[in-house]
C-alpha atoms as a PDB file:
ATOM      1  CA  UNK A   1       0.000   0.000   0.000  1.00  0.00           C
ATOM      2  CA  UNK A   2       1.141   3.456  -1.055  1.00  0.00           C
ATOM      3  CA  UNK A   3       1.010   5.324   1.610  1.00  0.00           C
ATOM      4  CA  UNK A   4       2.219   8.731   0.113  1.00  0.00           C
ATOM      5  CA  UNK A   5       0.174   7.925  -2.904  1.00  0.00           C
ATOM      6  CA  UNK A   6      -3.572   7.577  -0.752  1.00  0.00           C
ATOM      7  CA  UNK A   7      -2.241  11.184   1.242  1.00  0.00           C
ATOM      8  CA  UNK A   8      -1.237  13.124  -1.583  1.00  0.00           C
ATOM      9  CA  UNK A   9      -4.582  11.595  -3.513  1.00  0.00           C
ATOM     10  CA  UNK A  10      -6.740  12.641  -0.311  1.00  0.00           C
ATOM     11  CA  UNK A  11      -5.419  16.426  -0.258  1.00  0.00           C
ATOM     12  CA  UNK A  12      -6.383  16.493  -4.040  1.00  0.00           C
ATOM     13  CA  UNK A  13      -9.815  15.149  -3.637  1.00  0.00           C
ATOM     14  CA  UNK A  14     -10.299  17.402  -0.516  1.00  0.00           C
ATOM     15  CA  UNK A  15      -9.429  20.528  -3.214  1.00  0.00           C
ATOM     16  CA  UNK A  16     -11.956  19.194  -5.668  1.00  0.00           C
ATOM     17  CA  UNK A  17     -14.759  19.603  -2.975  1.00  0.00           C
ATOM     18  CA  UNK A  18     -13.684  22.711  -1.760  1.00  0.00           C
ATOM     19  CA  UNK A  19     -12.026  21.898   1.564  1.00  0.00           C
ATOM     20  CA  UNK A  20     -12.824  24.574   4.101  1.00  0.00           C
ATOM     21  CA  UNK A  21     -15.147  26.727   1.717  1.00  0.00           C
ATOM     22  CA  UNK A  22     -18.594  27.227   3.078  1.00  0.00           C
ATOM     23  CA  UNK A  23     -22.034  26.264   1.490  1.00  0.00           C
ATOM     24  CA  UNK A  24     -24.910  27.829   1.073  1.00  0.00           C
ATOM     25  CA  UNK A  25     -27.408  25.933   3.221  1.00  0.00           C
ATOM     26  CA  UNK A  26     -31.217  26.958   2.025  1.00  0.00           C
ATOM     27  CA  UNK A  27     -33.659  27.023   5.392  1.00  0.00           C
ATOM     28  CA  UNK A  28     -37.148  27.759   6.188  1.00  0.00           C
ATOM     29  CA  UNK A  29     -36.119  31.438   6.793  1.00  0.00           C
ATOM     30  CA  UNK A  30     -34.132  32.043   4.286  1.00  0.00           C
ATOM     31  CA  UNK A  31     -30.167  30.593   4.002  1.00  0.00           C
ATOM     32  CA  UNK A  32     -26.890  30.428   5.832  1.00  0.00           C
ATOM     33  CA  UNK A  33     -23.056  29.374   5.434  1.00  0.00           C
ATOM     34  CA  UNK A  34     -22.111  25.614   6.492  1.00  0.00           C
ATOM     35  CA  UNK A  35     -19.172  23.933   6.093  1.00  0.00           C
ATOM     36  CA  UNK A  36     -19.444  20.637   5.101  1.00  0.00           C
ATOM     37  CA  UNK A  37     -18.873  17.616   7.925  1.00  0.00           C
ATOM     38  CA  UNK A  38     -15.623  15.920   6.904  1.00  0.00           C
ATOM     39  CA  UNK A  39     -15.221  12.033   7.059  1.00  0.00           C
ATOM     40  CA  UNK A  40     -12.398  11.070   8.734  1.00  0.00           C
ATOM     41  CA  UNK A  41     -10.514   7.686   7.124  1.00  0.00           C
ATOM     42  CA  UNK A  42      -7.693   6.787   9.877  1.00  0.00           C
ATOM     43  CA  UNK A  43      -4.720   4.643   8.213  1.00  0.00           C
ATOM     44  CA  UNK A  44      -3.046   1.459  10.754  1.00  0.00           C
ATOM     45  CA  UNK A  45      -0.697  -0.574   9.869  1.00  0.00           C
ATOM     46  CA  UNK A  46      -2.796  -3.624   9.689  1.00  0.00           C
ATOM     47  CA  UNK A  47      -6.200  -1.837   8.500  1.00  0.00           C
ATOM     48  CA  UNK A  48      -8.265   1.286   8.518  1.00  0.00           C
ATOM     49  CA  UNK A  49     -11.646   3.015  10.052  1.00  0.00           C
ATOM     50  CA  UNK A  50     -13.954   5.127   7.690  1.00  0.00           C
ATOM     51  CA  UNK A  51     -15.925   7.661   9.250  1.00  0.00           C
ATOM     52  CA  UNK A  52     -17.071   6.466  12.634  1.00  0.00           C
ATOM     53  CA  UNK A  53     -17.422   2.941  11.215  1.00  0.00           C
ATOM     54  CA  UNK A  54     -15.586  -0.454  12.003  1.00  0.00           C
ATOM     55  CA  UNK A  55     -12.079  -1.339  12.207  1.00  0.00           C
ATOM     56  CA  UNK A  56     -11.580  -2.663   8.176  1.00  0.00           C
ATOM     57  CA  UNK A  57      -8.783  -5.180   7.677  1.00  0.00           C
ATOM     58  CA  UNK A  58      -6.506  -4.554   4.436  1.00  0.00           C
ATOM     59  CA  UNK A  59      -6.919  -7.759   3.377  1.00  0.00           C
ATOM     60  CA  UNK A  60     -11.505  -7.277   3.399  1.00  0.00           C
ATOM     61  CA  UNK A  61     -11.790  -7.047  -0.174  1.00  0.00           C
ATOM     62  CA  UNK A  62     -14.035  -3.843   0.156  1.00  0.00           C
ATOM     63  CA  UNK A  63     -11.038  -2.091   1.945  1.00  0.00           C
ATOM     64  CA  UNK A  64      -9.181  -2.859  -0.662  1.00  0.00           C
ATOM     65  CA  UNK A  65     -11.598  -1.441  -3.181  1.00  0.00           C
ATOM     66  CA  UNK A  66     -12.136   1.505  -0.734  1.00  0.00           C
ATOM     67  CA  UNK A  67      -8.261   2.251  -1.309  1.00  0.00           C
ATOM     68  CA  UNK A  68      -8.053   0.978  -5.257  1.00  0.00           C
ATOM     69  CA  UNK A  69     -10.492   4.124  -5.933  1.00  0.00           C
ATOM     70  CA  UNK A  70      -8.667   6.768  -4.099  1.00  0.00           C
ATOM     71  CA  UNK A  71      -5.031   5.511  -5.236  1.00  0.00           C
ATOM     72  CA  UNK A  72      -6.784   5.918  -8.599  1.00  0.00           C
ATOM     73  CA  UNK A  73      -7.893   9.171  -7.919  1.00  0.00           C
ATOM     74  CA  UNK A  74     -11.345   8.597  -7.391  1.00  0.00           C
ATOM     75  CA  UNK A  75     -14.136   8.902  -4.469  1.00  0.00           C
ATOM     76  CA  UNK A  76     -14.854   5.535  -3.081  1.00  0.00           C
ATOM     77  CA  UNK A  77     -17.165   3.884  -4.763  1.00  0.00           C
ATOM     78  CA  UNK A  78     -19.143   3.171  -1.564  1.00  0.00           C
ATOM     79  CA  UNK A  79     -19.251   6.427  -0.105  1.00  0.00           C
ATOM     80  CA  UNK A  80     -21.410   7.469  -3.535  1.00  0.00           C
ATOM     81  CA  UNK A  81     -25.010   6.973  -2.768  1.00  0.00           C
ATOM     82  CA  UNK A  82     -24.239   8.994   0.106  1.00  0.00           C
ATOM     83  CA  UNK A  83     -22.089  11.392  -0.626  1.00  0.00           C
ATOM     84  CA  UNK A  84     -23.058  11.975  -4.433  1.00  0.00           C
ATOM     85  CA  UNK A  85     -20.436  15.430  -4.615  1.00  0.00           C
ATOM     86  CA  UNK A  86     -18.126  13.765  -3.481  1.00  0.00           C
ATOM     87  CA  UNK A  87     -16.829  14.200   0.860  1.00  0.00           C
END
């Protein structure tokens, strides 16, 4: 696993969702600024934890999907449906 690679990939997907920019947030009253909740993905040596989720083994073939996408470039896969613009 390329360590430097999944950081350096990270920072650039962070950029393409506009890291620490605020959002307009539409209420009943009119709008506001929000910044968008960040999901945390913690690196081990042995494994990883997305979000506030369960320890994921690198050998759990959706962990290693999880880290394919984001070597390639890309969101994960998985965290589409929820986060459609990416997180």
């Amino acid at each position: 696993i390329d360590f430097d690679l999944i950081l350096e990939n990270i920072k650039d997907l962070n950029s393409l969702v506009g890291e620490g920019i605020s959002q307009i947030e539409h209420t009943p009253r009119g709008a506001r600024l929000r910044r968008p909740e960040p999901l945390p993905l913690t690196l081990y040596q042995n494994g990883i934890v997305v979000g506030h989720g369960a320890f994921r083994p690198y050998q759990h073939p959706a962990t290693q999907q999880c880290l394919q996408d984001i070597m390639d470039g890309y969101f994960p896969s998985e965290l589409q449906p929820h986060y459609p613009d990416g997180v």
